[in-house]
PDB file of N, CA and C in Angstrom:
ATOM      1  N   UNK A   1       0.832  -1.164   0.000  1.00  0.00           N
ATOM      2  CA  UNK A   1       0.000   0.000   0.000  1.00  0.00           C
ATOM      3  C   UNK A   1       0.886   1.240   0.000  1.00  0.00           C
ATOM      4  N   UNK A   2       0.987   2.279  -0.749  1.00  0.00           N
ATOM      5  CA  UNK A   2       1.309   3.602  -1.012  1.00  0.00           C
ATOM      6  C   UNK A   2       0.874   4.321   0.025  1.00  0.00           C
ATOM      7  N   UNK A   3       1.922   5.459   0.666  1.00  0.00           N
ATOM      8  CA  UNK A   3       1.201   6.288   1.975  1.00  0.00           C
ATOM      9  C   UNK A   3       1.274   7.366   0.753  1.00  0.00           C
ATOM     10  N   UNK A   4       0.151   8.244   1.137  1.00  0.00           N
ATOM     11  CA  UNK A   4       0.181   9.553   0.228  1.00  0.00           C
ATOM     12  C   UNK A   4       1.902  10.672   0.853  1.00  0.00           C
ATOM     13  N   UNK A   5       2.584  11.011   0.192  1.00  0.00           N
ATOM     14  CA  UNK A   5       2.939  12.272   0.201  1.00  0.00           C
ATOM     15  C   UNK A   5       3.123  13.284   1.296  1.00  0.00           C
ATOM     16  N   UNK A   6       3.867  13.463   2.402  1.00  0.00           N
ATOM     17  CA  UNK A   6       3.693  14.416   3.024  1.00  0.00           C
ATOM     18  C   UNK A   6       2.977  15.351   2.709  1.00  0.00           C
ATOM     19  N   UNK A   7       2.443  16.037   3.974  1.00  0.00           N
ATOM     20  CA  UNK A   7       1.839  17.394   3.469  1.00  0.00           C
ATOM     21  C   UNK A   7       2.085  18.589   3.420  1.00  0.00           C
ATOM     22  N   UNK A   8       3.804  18.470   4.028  1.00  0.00           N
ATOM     23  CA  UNK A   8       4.470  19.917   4.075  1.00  0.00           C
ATOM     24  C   UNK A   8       5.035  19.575   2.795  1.00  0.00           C
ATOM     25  N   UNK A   9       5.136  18.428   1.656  1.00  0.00           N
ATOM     26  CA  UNK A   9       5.941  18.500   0.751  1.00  0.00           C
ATOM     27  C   UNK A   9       5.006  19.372  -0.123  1.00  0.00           C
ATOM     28  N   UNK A  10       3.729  18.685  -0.226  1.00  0.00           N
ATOM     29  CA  UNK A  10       2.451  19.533  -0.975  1.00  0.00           C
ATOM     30  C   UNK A  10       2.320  21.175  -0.798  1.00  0.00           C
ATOM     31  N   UNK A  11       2.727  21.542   0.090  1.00  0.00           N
ATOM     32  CA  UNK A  11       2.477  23.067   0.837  1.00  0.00           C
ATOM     33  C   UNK A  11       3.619  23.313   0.590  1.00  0.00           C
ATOM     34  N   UNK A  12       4.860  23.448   0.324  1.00  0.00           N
ATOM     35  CA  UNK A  12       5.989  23.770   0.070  1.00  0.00           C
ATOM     36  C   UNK A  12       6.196  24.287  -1.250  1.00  0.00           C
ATOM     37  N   UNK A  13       5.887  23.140  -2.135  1.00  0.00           N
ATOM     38  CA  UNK A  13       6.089  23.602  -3.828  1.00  0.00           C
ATOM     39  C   UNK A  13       5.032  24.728  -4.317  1.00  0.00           C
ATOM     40  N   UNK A  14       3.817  24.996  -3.786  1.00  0.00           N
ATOM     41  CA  UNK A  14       3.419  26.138  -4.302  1.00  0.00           C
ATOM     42  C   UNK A  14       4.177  27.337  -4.018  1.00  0.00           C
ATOM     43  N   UNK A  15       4.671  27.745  -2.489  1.00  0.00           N
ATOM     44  CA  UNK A  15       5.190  28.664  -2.285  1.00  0.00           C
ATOM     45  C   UNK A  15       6.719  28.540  -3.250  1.00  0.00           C
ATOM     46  N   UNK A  16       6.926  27.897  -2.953  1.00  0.00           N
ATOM     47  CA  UNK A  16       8.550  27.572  -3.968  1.00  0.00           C
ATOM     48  C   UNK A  16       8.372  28.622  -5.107  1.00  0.00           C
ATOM     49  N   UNK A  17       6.918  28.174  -5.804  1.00  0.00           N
ATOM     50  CA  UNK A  17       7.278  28.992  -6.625  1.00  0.00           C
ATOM     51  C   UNK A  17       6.897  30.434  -7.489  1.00  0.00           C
ATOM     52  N   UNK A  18       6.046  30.820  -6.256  1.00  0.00           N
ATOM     53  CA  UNK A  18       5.730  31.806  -6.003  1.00  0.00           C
ATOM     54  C   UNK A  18       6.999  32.537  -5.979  1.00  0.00           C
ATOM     55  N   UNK A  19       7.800  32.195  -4.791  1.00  0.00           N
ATOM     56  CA  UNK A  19       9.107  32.348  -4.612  1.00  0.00           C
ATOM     57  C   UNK A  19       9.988  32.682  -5.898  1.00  0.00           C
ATOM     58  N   UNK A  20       9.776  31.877  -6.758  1.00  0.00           N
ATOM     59  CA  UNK A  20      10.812  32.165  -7.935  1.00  0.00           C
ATOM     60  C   UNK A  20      10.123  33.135  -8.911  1.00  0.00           C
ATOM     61  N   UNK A  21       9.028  33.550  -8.548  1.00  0.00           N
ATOM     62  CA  UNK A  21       8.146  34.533  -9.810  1.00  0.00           C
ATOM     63  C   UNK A  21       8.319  35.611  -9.087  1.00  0.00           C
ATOM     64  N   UNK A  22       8.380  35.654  -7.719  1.00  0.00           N
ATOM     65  CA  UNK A  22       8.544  36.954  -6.718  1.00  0.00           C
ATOM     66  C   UNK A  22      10.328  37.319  -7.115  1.00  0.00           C
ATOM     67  N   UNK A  23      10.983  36.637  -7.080  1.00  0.00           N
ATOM     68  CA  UNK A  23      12.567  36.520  -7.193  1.00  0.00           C
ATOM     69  C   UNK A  23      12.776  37.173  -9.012  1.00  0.00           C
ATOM     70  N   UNK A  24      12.002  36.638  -9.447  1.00  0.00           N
ATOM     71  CA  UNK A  24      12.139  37.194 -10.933  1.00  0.00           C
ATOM     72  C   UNK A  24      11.409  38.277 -11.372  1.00  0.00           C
ATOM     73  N   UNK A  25      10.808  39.173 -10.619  1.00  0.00           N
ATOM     74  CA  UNK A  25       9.994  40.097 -10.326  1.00  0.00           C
ATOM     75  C   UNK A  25      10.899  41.044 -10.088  1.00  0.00           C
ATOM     76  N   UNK A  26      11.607  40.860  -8.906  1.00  0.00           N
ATOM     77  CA  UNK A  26      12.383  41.474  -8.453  1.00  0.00           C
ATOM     78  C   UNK A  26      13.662  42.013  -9.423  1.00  0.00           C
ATOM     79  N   UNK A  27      13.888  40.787  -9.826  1.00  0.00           N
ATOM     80  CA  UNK A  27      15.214  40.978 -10.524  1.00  0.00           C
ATOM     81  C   UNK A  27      15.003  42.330 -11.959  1.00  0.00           C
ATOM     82  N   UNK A  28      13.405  41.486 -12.479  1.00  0.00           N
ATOM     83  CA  UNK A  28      13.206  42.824 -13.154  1.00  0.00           C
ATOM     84  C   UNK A  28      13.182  44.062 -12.861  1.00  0.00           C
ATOM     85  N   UNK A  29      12.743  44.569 -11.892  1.00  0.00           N
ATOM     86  CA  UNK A  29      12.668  45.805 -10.977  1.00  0.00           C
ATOM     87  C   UNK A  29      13.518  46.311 -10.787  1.00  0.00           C
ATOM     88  N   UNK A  30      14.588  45.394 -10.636  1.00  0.00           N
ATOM     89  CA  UNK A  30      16.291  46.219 -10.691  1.00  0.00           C
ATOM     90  C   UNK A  30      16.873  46.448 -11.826  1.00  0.00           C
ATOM     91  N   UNK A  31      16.506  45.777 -12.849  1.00  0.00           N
ATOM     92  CA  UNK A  31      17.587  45.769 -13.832  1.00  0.00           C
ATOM     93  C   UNK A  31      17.982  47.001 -14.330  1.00  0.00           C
ATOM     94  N   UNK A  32      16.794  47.695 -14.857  1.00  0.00           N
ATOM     95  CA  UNK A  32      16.926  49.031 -14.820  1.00  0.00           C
ATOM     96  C   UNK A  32      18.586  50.082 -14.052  1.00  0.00           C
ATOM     97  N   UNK A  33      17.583  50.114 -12.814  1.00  0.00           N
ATOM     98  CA  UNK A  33      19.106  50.150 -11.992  1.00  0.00           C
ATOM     99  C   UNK A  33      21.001  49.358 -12.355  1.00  0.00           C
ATOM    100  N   UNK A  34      20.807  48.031 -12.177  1.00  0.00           N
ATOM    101  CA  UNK A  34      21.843  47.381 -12.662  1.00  0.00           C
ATOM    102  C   UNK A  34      22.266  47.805 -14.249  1.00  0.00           C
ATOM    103  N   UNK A  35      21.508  48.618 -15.252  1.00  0.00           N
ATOM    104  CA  UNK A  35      22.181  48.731 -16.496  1.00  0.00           C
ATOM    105  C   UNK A  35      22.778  50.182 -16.578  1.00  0.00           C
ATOM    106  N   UNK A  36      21.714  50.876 -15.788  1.00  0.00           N
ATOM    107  CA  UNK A  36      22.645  52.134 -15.687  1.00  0.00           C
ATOM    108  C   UNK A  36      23.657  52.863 -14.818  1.00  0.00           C
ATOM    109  N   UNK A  37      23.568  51.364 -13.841  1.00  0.00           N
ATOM    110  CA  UNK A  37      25.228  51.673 -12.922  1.00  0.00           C
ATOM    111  C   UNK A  37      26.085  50.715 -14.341  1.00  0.00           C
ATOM    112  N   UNK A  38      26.026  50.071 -14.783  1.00  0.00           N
ATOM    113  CA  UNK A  38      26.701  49.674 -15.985  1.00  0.00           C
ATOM    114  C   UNK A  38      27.143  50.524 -17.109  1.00  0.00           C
ATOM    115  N   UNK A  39      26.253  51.613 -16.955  1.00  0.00           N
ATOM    116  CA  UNK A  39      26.421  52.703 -18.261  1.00  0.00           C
ATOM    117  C   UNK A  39      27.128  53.895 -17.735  1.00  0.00           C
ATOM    118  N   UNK A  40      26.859  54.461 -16.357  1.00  0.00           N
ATOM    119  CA  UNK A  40      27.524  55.123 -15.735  1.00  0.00           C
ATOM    120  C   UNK A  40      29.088  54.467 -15.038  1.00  0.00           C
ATOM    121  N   UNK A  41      29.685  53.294 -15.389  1.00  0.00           N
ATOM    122  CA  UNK A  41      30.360  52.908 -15.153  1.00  0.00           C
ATOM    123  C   UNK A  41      31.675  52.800 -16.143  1.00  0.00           C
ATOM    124  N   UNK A  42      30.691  52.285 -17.344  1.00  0.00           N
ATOM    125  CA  UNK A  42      31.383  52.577 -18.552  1.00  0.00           C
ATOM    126  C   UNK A  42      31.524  54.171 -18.900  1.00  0.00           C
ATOM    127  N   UNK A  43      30.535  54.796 -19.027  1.00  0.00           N
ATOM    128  CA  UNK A  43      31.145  56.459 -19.486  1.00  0.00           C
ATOM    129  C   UNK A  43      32.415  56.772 -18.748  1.00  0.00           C
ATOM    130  N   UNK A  44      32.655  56.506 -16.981  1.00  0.00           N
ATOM    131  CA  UNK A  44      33.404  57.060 -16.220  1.00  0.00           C
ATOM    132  C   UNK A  44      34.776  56.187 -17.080  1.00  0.00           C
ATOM    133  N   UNK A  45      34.943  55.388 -17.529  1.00  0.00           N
ATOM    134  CA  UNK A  45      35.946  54.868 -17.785  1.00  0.00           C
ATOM    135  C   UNK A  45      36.434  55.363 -19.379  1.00  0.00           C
ATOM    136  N   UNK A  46      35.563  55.630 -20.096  1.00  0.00           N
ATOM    137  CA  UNK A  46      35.625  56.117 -21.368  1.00  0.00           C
ATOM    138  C   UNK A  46      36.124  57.772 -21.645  1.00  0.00           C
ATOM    139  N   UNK A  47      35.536  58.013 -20.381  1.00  0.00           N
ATOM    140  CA  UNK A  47      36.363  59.474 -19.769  1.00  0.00           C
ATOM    141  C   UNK A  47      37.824  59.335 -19.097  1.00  0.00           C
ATOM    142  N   UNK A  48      38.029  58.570 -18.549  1.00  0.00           N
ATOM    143  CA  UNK A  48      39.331  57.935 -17.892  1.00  0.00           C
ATOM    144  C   UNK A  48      40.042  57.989 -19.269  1.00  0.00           C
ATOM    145  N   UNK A  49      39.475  57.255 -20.375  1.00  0.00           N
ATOM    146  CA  UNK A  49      40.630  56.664 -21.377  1.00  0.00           C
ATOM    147  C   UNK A  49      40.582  58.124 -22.506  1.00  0.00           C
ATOM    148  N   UNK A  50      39.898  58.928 -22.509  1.00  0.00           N
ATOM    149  CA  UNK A  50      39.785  59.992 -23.473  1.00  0.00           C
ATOM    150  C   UNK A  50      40.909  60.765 -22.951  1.00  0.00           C
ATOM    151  N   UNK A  51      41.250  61.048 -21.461  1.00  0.00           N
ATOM    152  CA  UNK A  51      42.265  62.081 -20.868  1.00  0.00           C
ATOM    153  C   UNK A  51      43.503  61.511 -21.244  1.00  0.00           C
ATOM    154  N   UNK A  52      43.392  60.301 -20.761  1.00  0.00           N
ATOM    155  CA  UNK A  52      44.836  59.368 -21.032  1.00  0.00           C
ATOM    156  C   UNK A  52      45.122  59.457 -22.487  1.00  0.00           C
ATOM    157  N   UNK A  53      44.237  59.680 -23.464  1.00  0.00           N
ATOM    158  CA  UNK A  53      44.568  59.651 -25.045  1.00  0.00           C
ATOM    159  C   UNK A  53      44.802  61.298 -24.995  1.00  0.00           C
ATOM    160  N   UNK A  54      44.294  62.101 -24.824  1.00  0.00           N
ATOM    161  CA  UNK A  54      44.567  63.417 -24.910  1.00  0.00           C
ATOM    162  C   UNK A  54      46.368  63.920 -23.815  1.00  0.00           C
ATOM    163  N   UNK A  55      46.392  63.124 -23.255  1.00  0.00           N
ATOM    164  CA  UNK A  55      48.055  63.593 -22.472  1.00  0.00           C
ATOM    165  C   UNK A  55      48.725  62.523 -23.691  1.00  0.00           C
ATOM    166  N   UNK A  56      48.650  61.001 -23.787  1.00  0.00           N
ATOM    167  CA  UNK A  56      49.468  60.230 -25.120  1.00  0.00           C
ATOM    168  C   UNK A  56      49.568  61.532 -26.654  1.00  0.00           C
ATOM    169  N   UNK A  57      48.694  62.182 -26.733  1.00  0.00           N
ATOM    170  CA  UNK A  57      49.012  62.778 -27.967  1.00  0.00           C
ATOM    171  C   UNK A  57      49.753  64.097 -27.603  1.00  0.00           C
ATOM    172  N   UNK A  58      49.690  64.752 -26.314  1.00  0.00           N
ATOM    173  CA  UNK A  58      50.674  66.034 -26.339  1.00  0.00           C
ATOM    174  C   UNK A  58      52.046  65.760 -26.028  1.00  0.00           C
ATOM    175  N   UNK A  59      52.050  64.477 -25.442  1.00  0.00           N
ATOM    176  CA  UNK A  59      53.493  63.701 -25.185  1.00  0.00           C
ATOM    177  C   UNK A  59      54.147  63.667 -26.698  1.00  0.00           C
ATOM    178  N   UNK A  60      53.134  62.983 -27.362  1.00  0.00           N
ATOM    179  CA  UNK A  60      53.644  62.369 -28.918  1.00  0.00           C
ATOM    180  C   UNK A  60      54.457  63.720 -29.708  1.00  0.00           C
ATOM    181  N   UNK A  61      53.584  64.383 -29.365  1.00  0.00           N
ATOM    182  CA  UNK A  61      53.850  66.256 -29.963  1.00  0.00           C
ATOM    183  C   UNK A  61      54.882  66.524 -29.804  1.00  0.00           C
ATOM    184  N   UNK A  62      55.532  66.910 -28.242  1.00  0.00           N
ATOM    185  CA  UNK A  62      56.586  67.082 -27.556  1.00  0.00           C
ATOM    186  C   UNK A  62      57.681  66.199 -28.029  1.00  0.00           C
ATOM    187  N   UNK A  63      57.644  65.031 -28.049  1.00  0.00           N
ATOM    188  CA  UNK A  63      58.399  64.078 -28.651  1.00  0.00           C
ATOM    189  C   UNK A  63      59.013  64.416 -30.067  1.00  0.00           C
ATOM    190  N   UNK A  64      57.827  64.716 -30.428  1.00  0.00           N
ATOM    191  CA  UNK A  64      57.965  64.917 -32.155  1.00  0.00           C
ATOM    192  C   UNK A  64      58.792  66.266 -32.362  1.00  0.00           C
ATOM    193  N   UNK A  65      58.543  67.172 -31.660  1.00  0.00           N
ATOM    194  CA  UNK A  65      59.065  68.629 -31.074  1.00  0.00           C
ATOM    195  C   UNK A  65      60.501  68.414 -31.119  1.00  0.00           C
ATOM    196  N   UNK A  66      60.796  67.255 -29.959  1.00  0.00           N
ATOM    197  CA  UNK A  66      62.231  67.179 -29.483  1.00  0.00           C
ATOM    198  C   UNK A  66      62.947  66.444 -30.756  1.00  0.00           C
ATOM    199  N   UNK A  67      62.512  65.460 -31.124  1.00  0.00           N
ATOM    200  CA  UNK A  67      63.177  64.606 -31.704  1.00  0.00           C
ATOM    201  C   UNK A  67      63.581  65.597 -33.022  1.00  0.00           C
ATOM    202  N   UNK A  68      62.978  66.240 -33.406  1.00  0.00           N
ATOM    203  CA  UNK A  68      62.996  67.499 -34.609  1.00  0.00           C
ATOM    204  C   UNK A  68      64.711  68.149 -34.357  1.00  0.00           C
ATOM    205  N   UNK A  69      64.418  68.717 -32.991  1.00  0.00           N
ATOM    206  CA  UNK A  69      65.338  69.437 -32.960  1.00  0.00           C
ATOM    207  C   UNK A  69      66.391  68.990 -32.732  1.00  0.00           C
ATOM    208  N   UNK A  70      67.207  67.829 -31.723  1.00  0.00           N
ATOM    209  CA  UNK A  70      67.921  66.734 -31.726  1.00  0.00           C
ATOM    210  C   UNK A  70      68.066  66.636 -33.190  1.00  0.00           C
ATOM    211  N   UNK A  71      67.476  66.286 -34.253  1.00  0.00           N
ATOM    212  CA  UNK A  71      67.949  66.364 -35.196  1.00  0.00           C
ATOM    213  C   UNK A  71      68.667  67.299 -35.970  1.00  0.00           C
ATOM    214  N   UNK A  72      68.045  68.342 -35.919  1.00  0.00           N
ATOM    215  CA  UNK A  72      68.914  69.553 -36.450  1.00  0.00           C
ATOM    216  C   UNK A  72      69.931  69.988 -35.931  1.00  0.00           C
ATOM    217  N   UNK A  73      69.722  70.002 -34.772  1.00  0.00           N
ATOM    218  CA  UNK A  73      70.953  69.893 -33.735  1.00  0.00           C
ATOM    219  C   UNK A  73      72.204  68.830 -34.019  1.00  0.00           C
ATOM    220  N   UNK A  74      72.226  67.905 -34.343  1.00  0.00           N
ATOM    221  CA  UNK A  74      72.603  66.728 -34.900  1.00  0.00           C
ATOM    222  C   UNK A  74      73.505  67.543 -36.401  1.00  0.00           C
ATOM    223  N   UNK A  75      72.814  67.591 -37.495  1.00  0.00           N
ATOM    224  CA  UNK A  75      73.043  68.322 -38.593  1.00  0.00           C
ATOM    225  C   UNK A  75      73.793  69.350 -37.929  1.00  0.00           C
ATOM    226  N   UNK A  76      73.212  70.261 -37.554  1.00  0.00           N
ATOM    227  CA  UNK A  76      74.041  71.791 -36.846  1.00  0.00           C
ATOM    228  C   UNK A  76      75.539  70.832 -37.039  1.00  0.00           C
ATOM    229  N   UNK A  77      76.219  70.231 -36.226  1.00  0.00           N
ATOM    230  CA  UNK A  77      77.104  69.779 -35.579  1.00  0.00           C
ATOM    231  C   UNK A  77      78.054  68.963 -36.843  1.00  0.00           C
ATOM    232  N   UNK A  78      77.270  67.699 -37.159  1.00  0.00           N
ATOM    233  CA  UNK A  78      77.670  67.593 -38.585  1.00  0.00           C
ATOM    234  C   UNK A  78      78.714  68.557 -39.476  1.00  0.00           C
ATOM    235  N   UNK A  79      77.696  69.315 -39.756  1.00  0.00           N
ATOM    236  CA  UNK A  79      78.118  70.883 -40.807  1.00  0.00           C
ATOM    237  C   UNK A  79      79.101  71.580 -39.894  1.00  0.00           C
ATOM    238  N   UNK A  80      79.025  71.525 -38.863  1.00  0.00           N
ATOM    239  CA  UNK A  80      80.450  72.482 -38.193  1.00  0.00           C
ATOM    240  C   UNK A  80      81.824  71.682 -38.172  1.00  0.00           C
ATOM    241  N   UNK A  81      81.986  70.408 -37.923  1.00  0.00           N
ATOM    242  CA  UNK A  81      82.857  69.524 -37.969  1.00  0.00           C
ATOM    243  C   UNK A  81      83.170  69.272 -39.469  1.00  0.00           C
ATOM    244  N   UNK A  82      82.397  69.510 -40.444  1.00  0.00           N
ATOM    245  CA  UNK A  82      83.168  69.089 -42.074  1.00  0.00           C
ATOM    246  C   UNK A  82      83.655  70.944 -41.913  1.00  0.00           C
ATOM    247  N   UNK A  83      83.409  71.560 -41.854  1.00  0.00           N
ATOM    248  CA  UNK A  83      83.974  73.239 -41.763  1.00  0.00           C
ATOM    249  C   UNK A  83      84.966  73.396 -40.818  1.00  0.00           C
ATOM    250  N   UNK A  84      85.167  72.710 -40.253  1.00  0.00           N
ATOM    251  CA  UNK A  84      86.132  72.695 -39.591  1.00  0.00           C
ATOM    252  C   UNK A  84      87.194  71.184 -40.061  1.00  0.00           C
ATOM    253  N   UNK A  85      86.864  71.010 -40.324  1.00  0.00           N
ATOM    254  CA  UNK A  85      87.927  69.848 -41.410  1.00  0.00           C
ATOM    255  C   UNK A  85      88.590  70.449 -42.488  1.00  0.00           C
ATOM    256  N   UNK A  86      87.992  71.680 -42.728  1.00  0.00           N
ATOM    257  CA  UNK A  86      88.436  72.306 -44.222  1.00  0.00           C
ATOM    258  C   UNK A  86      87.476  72.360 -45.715  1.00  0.00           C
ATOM    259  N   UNK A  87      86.423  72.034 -44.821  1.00  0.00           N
ATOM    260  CA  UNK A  87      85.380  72.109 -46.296  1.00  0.00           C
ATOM    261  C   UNK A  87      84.280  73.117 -46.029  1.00  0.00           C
ATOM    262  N   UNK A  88      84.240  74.013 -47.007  1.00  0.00           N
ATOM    263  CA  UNK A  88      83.786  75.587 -47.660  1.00  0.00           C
ATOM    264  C   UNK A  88      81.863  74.982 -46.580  1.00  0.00           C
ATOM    265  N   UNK A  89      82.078  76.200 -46.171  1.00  0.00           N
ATOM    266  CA  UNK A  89      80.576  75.970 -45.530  1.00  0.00           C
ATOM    267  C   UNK A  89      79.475  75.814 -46.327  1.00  0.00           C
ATOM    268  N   UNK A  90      79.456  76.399 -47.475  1.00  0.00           N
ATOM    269  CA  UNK A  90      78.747  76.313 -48.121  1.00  0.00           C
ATOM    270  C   UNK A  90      78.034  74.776 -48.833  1.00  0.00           C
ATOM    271  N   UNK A  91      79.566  74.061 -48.681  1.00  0.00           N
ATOM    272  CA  UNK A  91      79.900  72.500 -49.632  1.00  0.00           C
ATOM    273  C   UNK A  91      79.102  71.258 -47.800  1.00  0.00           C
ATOM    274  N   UNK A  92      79.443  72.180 -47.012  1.00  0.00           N
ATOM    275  CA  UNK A  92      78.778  71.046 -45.617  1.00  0.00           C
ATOM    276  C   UNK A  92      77.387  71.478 -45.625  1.00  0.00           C
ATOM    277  N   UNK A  93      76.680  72.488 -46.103  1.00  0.00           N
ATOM    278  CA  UNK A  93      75.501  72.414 -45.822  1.00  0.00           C
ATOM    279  C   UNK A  93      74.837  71.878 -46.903  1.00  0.00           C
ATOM    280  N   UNK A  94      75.771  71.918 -48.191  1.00  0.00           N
ATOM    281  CA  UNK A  94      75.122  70.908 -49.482  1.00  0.00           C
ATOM    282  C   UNK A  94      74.999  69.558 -49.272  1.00  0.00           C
ATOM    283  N   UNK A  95      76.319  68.975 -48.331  1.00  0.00           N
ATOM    284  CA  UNK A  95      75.757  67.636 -47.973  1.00  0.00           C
ATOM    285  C   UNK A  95      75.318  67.118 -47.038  1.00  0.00           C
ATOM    286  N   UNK A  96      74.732  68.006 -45.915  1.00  0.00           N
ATOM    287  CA  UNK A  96      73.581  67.862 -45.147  1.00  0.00           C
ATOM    288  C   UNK A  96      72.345  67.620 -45.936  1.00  0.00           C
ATOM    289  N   UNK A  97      71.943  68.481 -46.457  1.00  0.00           N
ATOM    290  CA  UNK A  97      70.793  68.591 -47.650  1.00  0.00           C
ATOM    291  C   UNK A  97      70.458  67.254 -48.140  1.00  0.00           C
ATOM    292  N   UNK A  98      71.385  67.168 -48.857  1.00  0.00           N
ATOM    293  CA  UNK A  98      71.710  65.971 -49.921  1.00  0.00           C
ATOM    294  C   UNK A  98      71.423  64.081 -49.302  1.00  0.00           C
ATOM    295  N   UNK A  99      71.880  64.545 -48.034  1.00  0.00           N
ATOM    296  CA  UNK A  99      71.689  63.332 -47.108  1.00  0.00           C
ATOM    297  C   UNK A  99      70.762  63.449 -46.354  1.00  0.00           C
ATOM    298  N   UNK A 100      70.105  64.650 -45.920  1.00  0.00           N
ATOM    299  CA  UNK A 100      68.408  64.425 -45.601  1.00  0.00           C
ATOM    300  C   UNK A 100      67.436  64.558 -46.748  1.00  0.00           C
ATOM    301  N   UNK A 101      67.557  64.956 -47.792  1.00  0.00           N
ATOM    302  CA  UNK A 101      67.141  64.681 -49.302  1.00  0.00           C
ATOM    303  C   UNK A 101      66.740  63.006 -49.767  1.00  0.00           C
ATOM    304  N   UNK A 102      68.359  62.134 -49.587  1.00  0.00           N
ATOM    305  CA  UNK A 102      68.227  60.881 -49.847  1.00  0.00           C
ATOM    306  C   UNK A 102      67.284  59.847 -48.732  1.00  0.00           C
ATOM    307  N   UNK A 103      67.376  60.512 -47.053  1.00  0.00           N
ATOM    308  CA  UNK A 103      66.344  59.729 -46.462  1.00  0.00           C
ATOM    309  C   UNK A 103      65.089  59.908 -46.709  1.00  0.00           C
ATOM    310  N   UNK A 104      64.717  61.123 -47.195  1.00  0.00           N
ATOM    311  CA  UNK A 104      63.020  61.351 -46.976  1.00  0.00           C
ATOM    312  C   UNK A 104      62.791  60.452 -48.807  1.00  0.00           C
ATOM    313  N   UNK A 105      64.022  60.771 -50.009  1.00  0.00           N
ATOM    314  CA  UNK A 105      63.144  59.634 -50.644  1.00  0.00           C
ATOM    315  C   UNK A 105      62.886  58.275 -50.446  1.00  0.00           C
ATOM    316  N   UNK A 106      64.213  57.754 -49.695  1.00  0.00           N
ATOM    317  CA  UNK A 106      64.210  56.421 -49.303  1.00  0.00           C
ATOM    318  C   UNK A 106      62.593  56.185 -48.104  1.00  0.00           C
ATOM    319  N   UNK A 107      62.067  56.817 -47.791  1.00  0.00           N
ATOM    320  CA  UNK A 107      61.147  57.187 -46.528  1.00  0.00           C
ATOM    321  C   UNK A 107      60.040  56.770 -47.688  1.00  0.00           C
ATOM    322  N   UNK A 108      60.001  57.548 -48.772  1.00  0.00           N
ATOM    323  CA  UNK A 108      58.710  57.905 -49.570  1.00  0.00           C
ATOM    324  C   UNK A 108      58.720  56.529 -50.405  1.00  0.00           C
ATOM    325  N   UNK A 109      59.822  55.682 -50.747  1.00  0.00           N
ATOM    326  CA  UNK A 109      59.643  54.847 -51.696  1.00  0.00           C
ATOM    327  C   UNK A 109      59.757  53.779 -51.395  1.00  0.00           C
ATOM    328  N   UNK A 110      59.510  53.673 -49.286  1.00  0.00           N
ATOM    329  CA  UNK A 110      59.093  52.660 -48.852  1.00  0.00           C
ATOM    330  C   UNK A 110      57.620  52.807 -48.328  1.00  0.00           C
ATOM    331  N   UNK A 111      57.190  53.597 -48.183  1.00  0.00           N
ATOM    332  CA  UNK A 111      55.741  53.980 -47.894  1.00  0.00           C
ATOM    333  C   UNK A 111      55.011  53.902 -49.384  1.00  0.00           C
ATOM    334  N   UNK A 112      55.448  53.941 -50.500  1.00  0.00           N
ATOM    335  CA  UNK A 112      55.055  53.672 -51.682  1.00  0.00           C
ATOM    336  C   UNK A 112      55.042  52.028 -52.267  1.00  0.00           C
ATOM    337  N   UNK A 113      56.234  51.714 -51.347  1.00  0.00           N
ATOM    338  CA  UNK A 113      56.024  49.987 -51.580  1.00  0.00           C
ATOM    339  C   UNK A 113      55.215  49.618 -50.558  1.00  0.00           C
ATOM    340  N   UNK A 114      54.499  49.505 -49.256  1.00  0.00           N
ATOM    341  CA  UNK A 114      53.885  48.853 -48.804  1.00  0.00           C
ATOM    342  C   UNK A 114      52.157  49.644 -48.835  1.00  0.00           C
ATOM    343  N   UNK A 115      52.051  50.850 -49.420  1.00  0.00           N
ATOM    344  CA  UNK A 115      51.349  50.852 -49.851  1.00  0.00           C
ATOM    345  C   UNK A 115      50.087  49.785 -50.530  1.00  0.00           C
ATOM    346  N   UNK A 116      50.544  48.700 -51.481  1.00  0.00           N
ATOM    347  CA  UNK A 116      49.384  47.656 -51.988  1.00  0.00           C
ATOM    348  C   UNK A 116      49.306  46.933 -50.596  1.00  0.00           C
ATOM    349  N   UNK A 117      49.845  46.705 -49.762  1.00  0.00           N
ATOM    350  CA  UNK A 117      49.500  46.240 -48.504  1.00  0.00           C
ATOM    351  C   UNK A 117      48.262  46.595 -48.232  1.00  0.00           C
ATOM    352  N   UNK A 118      47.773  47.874 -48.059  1.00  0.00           N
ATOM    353  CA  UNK A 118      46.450  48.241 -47.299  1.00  0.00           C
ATOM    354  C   UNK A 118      45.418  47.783 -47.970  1.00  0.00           C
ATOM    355  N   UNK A 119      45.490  47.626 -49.507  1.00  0.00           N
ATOM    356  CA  UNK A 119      44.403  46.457 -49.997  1.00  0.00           C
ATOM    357  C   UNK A 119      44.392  45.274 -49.845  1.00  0.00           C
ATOM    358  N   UNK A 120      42.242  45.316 -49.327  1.00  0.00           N
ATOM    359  CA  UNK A 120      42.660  44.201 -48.743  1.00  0.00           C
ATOM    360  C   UNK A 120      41.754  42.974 -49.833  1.00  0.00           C
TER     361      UNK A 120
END
């Protein structure tokens, strides 16, 4: 013979799942909340990374600034040392020229070869 079933098991599962429609009720009720601490979480960070890109590019500047002049500076020095070797100032600043002349084509006619690269 079969005994029926407790009766707290019977009385249990309705609330159960009441329980889980109340629980998912809830959860809807927040979400709201939960997406826009998500959105206000993300902007704050998207602001974080916009400053950090705005100081990376005045650095880059400065860099670009220095490295400029280091260069000429560089040249400057060059051209005083062949003039002071005995060659006409005029003839050291022709081959300063001449040798920043030959890098920027060598510069241009490698940016011209990888050029078909970017097609894709």
């Amino acid at each position: 013979m079969t005994t029926p079933p407790p009766a707290e098991a019977t009385a249990s599962t309705p609330p159960a799942q009441e329980s889980l429609l109340q629980t998912l009720k809830g959860l809807w009720q927040e979400l709201p909340g939960l997406v826009s601490d998500r959105v206000e979480l993300l902007s704050l960070e998207l602001h974080r990374a916009g400053l950090a890109l705005a100081q990376i590019a005045a650095l880059v500047v400065a860099a670009a600034i220095l490295g400029v002049t280091a260069w000429l500076v560089l040249w400057g020095m060059v051209v005083a040392l062949l003039v002071m070797a005995g060659l006409h100032w005029l003839a050291a600043l022709g081959l300063a020229l001449l040798a920043n002349l030959l890098a920027a084509w060598w510069a241009v006619a490698r940016v011209r070869k990888l050029l078909p690269a970017l097609k894709l």
